[in-house]
PDB file of N, CA and C in Angstrom:
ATOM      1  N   UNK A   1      24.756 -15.486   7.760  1.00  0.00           N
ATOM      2  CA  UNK A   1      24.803 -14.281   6.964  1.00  0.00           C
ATOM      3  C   UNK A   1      25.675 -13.267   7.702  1.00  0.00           C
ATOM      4  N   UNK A   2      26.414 -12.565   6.822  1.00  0.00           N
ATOM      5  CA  UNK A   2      27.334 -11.714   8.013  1.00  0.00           C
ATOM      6  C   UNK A   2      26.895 -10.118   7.013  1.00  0.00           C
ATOM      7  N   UNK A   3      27.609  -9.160   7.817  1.00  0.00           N
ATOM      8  CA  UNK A   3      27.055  -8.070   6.890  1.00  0.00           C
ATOM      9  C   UNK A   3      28.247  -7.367   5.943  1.00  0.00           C
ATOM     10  N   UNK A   4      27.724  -6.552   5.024  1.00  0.00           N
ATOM     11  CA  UNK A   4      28.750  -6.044   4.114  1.00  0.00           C
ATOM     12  C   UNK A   4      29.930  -5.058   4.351  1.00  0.00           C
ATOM     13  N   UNK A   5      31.049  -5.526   4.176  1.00  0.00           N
ATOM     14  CA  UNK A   5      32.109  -4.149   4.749  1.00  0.00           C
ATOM     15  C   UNK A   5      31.793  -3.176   4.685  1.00  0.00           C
ATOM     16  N   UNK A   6      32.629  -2.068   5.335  1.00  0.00           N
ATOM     17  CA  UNK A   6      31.902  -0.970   6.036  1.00  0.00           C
ATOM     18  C   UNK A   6      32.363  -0.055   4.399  1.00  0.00           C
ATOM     19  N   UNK A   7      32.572  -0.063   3.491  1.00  0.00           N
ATOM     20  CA  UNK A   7      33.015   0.433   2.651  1.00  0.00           C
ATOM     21  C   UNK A   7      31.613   0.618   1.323  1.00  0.00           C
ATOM     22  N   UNK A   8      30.701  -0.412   1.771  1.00  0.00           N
ATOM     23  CA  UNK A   8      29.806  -0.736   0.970  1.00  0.00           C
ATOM     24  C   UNK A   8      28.184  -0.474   1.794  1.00  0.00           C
ATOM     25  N   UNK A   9      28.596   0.120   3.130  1.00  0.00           N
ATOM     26  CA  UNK A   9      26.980   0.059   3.958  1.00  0.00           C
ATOM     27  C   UNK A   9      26.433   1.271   3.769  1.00  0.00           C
ATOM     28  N   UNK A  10      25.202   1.692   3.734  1.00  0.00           N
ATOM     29  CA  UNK A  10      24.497   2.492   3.443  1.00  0.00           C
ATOM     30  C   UNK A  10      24.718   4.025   4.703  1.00  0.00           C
ATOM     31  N   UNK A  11      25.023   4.834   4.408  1.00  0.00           N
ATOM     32  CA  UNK A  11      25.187   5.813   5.451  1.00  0.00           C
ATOM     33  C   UNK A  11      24.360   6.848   5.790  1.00  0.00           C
ATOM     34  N   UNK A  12      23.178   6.823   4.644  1.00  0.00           N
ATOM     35  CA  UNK A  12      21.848   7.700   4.807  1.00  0.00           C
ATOM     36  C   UNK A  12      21.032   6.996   4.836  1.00  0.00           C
ATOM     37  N   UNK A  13      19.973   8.127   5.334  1.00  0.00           N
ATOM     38  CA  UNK A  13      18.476   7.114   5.758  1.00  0.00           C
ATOM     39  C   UNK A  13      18.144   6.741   4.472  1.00  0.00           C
ATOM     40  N   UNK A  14      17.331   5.620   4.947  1.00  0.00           N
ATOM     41  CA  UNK A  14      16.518   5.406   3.448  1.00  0.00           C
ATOM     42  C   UNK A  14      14.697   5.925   3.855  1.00  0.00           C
ATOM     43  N   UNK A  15      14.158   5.919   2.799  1.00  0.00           N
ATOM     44  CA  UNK A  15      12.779   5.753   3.256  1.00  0.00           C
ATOM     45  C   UNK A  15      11.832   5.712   1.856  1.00  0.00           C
ATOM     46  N   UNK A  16      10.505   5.661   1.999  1.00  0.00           N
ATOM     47  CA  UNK A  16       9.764   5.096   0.821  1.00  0.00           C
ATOM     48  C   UNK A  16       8.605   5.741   1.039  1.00  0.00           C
ATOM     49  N   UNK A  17       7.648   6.240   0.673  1.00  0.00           N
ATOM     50  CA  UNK A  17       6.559   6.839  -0.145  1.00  0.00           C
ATOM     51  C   UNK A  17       5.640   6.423  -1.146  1.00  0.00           C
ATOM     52  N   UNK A  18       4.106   6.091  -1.059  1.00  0.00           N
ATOM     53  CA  UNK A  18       3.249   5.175  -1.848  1.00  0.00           C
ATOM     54  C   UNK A  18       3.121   6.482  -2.372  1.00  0.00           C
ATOM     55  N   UNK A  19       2.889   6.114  -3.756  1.00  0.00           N
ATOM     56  CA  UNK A  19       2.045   7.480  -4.717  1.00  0.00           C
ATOM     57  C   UNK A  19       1.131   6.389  -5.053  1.00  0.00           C
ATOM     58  N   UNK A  20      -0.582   7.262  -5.427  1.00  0.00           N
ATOM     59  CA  UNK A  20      -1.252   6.285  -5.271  1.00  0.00           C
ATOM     60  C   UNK A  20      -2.133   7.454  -6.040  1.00  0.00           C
ATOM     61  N   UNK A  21      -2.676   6.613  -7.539  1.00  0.00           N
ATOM     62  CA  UNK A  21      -3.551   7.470  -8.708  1.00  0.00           C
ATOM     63  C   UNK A  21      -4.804   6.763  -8.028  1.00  0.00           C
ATOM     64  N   UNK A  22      -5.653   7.915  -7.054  1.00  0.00           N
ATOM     65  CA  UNK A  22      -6.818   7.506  -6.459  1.00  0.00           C
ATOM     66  C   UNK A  22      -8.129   7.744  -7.517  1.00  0.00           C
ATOM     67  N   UNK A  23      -8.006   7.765  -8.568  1.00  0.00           N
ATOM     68  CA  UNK A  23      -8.845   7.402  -9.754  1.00  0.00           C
ATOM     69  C   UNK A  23      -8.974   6.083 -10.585  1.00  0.00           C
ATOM     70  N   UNK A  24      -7.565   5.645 -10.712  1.00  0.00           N
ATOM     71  CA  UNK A  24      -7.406   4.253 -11.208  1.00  0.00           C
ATOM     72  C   UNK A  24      -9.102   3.491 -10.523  1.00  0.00           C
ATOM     73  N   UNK A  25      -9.453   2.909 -11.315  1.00  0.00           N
ATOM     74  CA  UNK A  25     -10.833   2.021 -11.195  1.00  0.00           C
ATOM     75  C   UNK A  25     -10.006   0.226 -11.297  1.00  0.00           C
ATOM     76  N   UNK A  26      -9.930  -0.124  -9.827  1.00  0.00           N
ATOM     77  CA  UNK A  26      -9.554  -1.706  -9.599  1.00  0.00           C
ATOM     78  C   UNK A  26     -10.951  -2.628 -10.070  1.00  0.00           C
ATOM     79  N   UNK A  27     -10.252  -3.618 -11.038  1.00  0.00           N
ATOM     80  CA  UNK A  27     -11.307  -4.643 -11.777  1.00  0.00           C
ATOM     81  C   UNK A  27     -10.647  -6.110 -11.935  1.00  0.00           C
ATOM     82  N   UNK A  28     -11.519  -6.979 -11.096  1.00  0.00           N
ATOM     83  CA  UNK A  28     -11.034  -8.056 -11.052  1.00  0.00           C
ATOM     84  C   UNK A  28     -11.070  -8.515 -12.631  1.00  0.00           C
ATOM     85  N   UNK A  29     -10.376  -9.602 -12.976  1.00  0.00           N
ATOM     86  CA  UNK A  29     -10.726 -10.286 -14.366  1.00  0.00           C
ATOM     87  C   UNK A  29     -11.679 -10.869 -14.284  1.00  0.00           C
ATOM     88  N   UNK A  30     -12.351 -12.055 -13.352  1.00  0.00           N
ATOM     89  CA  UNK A  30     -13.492 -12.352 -13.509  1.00  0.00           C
ATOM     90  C   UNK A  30     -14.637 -11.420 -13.562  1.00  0.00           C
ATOM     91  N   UNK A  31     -14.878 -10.570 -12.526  1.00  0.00           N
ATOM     92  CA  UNK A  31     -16.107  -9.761 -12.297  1.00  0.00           C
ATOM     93  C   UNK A  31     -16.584 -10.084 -11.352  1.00  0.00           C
ATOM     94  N   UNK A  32     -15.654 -11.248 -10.273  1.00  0.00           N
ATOM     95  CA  UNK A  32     -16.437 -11.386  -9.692  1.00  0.00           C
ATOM     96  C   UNK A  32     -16.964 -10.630  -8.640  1.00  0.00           C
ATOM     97  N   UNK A  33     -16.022  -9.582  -8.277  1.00  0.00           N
ATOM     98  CA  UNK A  33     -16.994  -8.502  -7.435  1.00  0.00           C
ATOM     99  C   UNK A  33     -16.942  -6.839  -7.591  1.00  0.00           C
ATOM    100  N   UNK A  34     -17.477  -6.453  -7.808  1.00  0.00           N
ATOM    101  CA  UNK A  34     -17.790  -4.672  -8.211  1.00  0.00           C
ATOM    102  C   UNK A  34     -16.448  -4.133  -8.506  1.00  0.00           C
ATOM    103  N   UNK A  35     -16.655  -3.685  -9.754  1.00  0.00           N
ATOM    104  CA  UNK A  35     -15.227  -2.273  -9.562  1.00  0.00           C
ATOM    105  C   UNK A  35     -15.592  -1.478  -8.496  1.00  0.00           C
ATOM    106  N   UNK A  36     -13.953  -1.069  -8.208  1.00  0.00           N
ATOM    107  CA  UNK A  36     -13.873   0.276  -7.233  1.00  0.00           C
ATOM    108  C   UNK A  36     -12.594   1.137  -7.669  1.00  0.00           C
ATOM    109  N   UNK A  37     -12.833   2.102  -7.452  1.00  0.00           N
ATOM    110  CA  UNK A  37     -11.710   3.222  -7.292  1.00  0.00           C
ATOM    111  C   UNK A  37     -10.352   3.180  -6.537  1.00  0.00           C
ATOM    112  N   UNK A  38      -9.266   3.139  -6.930  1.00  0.00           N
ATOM    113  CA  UNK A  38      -8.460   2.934  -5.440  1.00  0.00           C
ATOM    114  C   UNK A  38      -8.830   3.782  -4.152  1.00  0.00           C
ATOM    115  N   UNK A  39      -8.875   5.186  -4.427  1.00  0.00           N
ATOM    116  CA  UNK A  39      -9.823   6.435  -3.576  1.00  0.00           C
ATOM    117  C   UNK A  39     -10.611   5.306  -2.533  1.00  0.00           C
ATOM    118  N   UNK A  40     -11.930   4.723  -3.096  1.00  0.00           N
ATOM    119  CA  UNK A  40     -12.743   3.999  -2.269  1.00  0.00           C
ATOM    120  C   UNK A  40     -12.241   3.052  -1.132  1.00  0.00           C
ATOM    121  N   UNK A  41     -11.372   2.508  -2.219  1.00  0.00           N
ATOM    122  CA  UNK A  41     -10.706   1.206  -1.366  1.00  0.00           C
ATOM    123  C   UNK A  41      -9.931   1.533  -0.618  1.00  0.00           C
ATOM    124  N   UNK A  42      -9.214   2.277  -0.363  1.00  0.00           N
ATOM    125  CA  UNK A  42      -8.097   2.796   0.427  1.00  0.00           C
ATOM    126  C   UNK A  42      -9.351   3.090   1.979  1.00  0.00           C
ATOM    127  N   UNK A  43     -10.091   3.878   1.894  1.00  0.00           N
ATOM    128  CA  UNK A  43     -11.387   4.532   2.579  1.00  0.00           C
ATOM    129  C   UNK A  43     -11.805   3.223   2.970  1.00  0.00           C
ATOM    130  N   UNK A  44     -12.191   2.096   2.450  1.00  0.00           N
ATOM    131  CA  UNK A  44     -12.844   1.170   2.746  1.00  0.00           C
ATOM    132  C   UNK A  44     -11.857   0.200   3.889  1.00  0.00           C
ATOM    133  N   UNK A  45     -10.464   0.135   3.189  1.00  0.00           N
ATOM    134  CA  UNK A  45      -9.844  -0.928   4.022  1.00  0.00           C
ATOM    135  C   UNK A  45      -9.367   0.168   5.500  1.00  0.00           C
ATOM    136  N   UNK A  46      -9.039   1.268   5.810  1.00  0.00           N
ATOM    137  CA  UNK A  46      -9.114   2.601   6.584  1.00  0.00           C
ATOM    138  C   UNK A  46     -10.070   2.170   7.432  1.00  0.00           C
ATOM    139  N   UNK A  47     -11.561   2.089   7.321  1.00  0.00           N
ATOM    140  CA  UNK A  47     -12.757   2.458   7.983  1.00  0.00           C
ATOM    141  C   UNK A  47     -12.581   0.617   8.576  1.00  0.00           C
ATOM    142  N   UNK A  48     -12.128   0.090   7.534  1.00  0.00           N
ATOM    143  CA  UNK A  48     -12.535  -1.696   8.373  1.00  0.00           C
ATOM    144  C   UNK A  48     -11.354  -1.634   9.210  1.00  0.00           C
ATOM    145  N   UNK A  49     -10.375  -1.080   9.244  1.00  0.00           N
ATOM    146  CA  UNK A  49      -9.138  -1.879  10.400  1.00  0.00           C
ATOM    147  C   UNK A  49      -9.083  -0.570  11.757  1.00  0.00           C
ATOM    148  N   UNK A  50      -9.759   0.883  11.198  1.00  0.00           N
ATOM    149  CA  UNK A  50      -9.666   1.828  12.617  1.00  0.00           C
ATOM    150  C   UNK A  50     -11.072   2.168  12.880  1.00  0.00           C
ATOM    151  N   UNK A  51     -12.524   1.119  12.454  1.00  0.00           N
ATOM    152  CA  UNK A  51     -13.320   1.083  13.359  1.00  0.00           C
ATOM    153  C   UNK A  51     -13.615   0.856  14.691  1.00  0.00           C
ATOM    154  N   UNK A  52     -14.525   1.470  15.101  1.00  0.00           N
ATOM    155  CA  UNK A  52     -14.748   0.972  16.868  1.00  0.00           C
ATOM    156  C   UNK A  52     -15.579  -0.352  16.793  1.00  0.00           C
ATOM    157  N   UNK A  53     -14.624  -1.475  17.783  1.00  0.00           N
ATOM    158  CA  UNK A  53     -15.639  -2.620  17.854  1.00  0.00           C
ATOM    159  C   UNK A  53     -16.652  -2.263  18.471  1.00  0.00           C
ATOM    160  N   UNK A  54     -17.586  -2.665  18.365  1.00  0.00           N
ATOM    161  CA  UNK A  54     -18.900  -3.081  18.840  1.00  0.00           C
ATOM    162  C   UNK A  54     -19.311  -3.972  19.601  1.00  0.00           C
TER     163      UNK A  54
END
């Protein structure tokens, strides 16, 4: 792979930003386990990966 002439390369930063409707209610199709809020889940996966081990 080589890269694109210099005529065509990007010369500003790029960068990206989640927008995130923390009301939306996530629902599997089966059912198989509880709705949640994105709000919650965001909080939930947060609290499981910057808990203190034990």
């Amino acid at each position: 792979m080589s890269r694109p002439p210099a005529s065509l390369r990007c010369t500003s930063r790029r960068g990206s930003e989640a927008w995130i409707d923390r009301d939306v209610v996530i629902a599997g199709p089966a059912g198989k386990y509880p709705d949640i809020t994105a709000e919650d889940y965001l909080y939930q996966r947060v609290d499981a990966n910057f808990a203190e081990e034990k």
